[in-house]
C-alpha atoms as a PDB file:
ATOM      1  CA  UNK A   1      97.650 108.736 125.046  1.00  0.00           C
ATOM      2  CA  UNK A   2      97.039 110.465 121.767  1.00  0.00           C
ATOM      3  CA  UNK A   3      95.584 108.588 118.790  1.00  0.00           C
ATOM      4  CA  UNK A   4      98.651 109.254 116.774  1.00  0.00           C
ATOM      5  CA  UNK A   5     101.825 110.092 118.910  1.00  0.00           C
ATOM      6  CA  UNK A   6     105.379 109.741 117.743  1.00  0.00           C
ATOM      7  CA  UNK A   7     107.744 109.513 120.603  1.00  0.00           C
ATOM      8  CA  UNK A   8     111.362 110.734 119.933  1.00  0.00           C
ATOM      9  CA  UNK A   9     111.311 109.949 116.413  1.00  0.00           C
ATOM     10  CA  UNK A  10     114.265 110.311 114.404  1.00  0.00           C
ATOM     11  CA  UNK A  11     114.526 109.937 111.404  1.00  0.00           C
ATOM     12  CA  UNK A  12     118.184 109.631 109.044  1.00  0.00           C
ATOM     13  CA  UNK A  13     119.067 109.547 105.205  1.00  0.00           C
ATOM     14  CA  UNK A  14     123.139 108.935 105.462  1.00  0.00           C
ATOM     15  CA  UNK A  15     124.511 111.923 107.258  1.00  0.00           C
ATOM     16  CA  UNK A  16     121.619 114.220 106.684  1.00  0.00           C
ATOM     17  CA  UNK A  17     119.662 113.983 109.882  1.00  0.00           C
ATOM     18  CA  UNK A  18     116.039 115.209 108.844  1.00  0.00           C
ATOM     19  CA  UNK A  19     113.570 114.707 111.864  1.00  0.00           C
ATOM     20  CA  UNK A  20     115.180 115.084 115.031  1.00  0.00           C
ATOM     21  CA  UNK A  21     113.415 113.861 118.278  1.00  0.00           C
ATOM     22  CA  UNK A  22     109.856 114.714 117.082  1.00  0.00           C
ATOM     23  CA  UNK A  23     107.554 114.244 119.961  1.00  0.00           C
ATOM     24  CA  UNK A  24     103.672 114.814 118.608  1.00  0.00           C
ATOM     25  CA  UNK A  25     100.389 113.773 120.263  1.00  0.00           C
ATOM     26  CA  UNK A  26      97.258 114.169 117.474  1.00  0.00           C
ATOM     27  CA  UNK A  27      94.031 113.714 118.655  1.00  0.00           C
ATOM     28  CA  UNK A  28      91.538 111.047 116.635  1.00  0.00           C
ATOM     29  CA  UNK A  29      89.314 113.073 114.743  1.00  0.00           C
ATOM     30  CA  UNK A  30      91.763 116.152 114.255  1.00  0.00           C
ATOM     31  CA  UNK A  31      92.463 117.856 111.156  1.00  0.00           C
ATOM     32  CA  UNK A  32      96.091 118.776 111.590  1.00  0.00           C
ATOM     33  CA  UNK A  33      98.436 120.689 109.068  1.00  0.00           C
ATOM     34  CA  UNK A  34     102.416 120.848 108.842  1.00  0.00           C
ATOM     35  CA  UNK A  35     103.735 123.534 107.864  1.00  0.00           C
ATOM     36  CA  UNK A  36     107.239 124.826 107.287  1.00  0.00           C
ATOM     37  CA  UNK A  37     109.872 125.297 104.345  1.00  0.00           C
ATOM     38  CA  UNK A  38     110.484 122.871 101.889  1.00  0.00           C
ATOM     39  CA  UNK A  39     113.131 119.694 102.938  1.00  0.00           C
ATOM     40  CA  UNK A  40     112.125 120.335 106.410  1.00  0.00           C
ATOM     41  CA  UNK A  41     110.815 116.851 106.934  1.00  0.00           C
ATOM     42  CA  UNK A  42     106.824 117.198 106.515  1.00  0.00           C
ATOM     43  CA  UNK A  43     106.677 114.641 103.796  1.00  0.00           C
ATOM     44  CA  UNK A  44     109.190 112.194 105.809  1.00  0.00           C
ATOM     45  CA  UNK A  45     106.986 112.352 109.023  1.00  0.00           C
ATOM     46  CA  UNK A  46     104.038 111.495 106.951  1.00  0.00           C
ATOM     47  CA  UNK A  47     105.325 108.728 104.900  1.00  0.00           C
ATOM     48  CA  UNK A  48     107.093 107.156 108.747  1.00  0.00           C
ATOM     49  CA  UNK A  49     103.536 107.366 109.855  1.00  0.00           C
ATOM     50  CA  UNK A  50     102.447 105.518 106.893  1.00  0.00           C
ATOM     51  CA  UNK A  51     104.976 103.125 106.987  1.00  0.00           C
ATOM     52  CA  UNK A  52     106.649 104.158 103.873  1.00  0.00           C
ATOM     53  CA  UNK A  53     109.638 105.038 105.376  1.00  0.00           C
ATOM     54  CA  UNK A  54     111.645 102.983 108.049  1.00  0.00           C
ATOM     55  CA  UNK A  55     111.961 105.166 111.329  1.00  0.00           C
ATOM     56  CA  UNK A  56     115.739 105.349 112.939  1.00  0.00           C
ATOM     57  CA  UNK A  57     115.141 105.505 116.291  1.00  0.00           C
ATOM     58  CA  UNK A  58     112.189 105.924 118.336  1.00  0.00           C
ATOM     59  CA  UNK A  59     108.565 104.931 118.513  1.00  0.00           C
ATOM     60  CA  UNK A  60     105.626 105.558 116.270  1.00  0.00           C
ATOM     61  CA  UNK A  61     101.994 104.507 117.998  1.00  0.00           C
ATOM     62  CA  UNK A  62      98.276 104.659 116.367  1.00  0.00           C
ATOM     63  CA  UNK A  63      95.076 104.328 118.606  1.00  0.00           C
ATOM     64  CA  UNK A  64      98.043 103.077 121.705  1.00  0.00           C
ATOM     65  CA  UNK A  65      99.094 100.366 119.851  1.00  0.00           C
ATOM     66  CA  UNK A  66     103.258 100.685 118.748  1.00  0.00           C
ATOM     67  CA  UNK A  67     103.203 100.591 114.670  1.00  0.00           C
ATOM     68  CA  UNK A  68     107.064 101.306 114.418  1.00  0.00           C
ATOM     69  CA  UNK A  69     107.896  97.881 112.749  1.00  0.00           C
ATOM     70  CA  UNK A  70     104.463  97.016 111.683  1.00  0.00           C
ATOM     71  CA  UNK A  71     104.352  96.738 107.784  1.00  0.00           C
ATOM     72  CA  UNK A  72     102.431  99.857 105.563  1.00  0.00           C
ATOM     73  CA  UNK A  73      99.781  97.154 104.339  1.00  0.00           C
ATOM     74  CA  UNK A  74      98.822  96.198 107.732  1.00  0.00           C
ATOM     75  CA  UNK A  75      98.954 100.060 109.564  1.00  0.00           C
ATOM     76  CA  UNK A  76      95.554 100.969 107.941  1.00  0.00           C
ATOM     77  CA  UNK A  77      96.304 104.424 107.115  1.00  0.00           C
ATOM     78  CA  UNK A  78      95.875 106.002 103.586  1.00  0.00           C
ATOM     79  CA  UNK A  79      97.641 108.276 101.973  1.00  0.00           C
ATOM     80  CA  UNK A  80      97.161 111.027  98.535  1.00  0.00           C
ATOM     81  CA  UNK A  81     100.428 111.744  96.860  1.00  0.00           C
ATOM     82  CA  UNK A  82     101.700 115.529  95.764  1.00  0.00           C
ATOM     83  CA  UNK A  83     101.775 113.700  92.591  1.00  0.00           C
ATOM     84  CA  UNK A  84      98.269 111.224  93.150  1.00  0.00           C
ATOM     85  CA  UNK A  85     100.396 108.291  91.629  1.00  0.00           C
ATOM     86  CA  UNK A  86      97.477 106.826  89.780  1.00  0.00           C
ATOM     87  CA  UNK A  87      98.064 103.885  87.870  1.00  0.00           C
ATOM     88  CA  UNK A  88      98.183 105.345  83.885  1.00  0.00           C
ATOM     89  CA  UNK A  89      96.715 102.591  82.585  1.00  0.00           C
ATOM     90  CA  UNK A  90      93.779 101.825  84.841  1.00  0.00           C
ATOM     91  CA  UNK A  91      90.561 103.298  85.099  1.00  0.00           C
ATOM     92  CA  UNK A  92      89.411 105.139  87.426  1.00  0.00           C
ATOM     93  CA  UNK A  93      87.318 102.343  88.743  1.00  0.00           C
ATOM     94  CA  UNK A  94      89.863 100.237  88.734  1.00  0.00           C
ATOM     95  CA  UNK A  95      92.008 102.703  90.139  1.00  0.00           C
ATOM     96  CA  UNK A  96      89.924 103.247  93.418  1.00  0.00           C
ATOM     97  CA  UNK A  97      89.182  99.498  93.506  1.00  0.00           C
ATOM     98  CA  UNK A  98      92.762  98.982  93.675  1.00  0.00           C
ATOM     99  CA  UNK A  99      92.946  99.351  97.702  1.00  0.00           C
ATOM    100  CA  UNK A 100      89.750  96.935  98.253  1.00  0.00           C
ATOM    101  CA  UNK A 101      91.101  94.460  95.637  1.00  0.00           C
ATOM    102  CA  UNK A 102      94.759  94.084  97.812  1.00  0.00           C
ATOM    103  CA  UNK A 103      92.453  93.680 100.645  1.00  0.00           C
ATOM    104  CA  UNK A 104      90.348  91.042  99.224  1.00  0.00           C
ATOM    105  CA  UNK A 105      87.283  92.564  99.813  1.00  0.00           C
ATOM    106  CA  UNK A 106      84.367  90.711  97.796  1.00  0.00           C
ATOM    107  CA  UNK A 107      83.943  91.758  94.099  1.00  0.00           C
ATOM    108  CA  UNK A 108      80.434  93.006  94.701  1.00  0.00           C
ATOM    109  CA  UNK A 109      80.760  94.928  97.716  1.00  0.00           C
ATOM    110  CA  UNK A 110      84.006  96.457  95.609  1.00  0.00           C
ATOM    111  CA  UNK A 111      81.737  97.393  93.378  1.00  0.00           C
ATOM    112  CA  UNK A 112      79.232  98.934  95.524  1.00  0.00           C
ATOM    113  CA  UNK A 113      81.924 100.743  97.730  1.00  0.00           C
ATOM    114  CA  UNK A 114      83.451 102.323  94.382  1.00  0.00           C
ATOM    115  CA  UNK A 115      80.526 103.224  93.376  1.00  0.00           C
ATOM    116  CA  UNK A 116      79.516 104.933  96.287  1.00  0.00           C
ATOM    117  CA  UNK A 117      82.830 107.008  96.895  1.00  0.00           C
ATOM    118  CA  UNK A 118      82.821 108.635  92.799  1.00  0.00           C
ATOM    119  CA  UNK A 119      79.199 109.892  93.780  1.00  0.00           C
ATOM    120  CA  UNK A 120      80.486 111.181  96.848  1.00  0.00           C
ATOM    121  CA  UNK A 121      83.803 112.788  95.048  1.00  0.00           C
ATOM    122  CA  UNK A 122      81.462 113.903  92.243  1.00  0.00           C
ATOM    123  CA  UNK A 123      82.865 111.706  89.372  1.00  0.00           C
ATOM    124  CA  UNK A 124      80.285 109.022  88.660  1.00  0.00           C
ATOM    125  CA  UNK A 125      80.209 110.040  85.465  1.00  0.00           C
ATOM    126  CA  UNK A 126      83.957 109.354  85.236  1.00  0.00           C
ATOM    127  CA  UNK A 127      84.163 105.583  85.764  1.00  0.00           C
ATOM    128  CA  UNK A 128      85.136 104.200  82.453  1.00  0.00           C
ATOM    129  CA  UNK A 129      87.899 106.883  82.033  1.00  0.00           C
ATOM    130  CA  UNK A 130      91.685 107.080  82.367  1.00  0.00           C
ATOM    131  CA  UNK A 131      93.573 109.391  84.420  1.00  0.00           C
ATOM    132  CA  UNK A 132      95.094 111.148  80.915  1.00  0.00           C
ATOM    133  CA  UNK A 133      91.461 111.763  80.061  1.00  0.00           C
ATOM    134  CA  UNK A 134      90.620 114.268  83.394  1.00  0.00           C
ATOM    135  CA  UNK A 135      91.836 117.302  84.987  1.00  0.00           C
ATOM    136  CA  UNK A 136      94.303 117.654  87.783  1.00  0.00           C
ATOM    137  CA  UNK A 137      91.381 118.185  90.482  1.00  0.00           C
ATOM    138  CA  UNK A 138      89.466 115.147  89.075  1.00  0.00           C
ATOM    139  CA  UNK A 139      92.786 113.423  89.074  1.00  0.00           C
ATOM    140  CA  UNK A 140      93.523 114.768  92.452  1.00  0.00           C
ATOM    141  CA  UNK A 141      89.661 113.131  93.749  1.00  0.00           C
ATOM    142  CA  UNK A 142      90.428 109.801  92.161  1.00  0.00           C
ATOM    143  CA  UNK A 143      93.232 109.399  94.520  1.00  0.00           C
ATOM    144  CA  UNK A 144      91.240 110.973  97.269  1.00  0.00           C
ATOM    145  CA  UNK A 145      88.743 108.219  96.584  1.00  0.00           C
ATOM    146  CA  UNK A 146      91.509 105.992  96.247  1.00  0.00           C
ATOM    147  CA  UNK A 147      92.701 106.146  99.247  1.00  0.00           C
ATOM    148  CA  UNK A 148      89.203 106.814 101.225  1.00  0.00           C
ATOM    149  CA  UNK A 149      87.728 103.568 100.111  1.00  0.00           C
ATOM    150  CA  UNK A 150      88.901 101.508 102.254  1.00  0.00           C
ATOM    151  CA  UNK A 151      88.053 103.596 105.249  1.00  0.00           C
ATOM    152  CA  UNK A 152      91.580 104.304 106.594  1.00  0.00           C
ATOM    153  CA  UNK A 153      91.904 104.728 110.902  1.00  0.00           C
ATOM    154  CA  UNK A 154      93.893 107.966 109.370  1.00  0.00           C
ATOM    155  CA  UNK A 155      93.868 109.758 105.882  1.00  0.00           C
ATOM    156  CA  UNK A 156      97.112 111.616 105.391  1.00  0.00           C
ATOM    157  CA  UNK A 157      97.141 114.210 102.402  1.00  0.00           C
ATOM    158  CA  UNK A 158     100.891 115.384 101.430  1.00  0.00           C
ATOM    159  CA  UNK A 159     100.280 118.555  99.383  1.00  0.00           C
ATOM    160  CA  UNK A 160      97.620 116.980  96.960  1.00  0.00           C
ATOM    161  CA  UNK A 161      96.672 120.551  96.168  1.00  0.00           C
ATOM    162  CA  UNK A 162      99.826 122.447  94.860  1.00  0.00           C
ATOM    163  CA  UNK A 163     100.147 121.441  91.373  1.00  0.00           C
ATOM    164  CA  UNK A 164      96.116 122.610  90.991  1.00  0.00           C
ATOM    165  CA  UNK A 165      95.457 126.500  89.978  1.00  0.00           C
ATOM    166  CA  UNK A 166      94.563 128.823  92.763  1.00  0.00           C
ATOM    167  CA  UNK A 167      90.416 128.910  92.275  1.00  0.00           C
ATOM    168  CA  UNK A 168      90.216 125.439  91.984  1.00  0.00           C
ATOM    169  CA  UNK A 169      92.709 124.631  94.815  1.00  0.00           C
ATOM    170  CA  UNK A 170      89.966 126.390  97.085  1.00  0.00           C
ATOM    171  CA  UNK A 171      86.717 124.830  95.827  1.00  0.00           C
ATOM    172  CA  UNK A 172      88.633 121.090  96.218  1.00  0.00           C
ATOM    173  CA  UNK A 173      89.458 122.309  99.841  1.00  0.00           C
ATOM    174  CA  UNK A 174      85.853 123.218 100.691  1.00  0.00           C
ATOM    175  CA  UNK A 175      85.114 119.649  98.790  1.00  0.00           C
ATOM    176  CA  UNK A 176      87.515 117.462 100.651  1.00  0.00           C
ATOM    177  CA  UNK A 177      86.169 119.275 103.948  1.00  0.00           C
ATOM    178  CA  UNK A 178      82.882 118.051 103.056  1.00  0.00           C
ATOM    179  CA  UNK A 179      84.003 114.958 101.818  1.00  0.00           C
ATOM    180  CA  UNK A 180      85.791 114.025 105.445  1.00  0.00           C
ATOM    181  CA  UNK A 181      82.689 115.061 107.273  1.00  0.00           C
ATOM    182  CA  UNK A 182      80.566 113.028 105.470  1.00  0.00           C
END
């Protein structure tokens, strides 16, 4: 069995019937991209996976284990937003602690951890700031950070790069490459 494997998965808003029988095996430790028009259901697979959205029929399963009705909080998968939904009024400490604090993890080791993860994203020097005070591709590795933290089983990205100019959109790919490996 795959680590990630949706078995006919459908998936239904009213009439409009946007994944149809999806059958997909990923492999733990794959980097996998979908790819296809827009309203063709990338987004929706991703955010059933996460739990975000409630599956119609069929089976969702993570590292064997059926995760269909199990709760987003509990699946341990993280996720960056098109948008990187950051909390406005938060800092960007704050905002990566965010994950770690729902999870109770101990204040200090929250503070090491975030720590850690802006030195690895290259914004250390960023802590104390809001997300109205940086740039879309610092914005956009806040909510990387954000969502690495707490050392997901899987990290799904939904288009984190498009709103981000072309030059930059390539050096963040190179630096979220780097930033997976590590």
């Amino acid at each position: 069995m795959a680590y990630i494997e949706f078995k006919d998965l459908n998936k239904n808003f009213g009439d409009n019937h946007v994944l149809k029988n999806i059958n997909l095996g990923i492999e733990k430790g794959q980097l996998v991209t979908l790819l296809g028009p827009s309203g063709c259901g990338k987004s929706t697979l991703l955010r059933c996976l996460a739990g975000l959205e409630q599956v119609t029929s069929g089976q969702v399963f993570l590292d064997g284990q059926d995760i269909t009705n199990v709760s987003a909080r509990e699946r341990g998968i993280g996720m960056v937003f098109q948008q990187y939904s950051l909390f406005p009024n938060m800092s960007v400490a704050v905002n990566v602690a965010f994950g770690l604090k729902m999870k109770k993890v101990p204040k200090e080791e929250i503070t090491a951890k975030v720590k850690d993860i802006l030195e690895i994203v290259g914004l250390s020097d960023k802590i104390d700031q809001f997300p109205m005070q940086l740039s879309g591709g610092q914005q956009q590795r806040v909510a990387l950070a954000r969502a690495i933290v707490t050392e997901p089983k899987v990290l799904l990205l939904d288009e984190p790069l498009s709103a981000i100019d072309a030059l930059l959109r390539h050096n963040l790919q190179i630096e979220i490459r780097r930033i997976l490996q590590k």
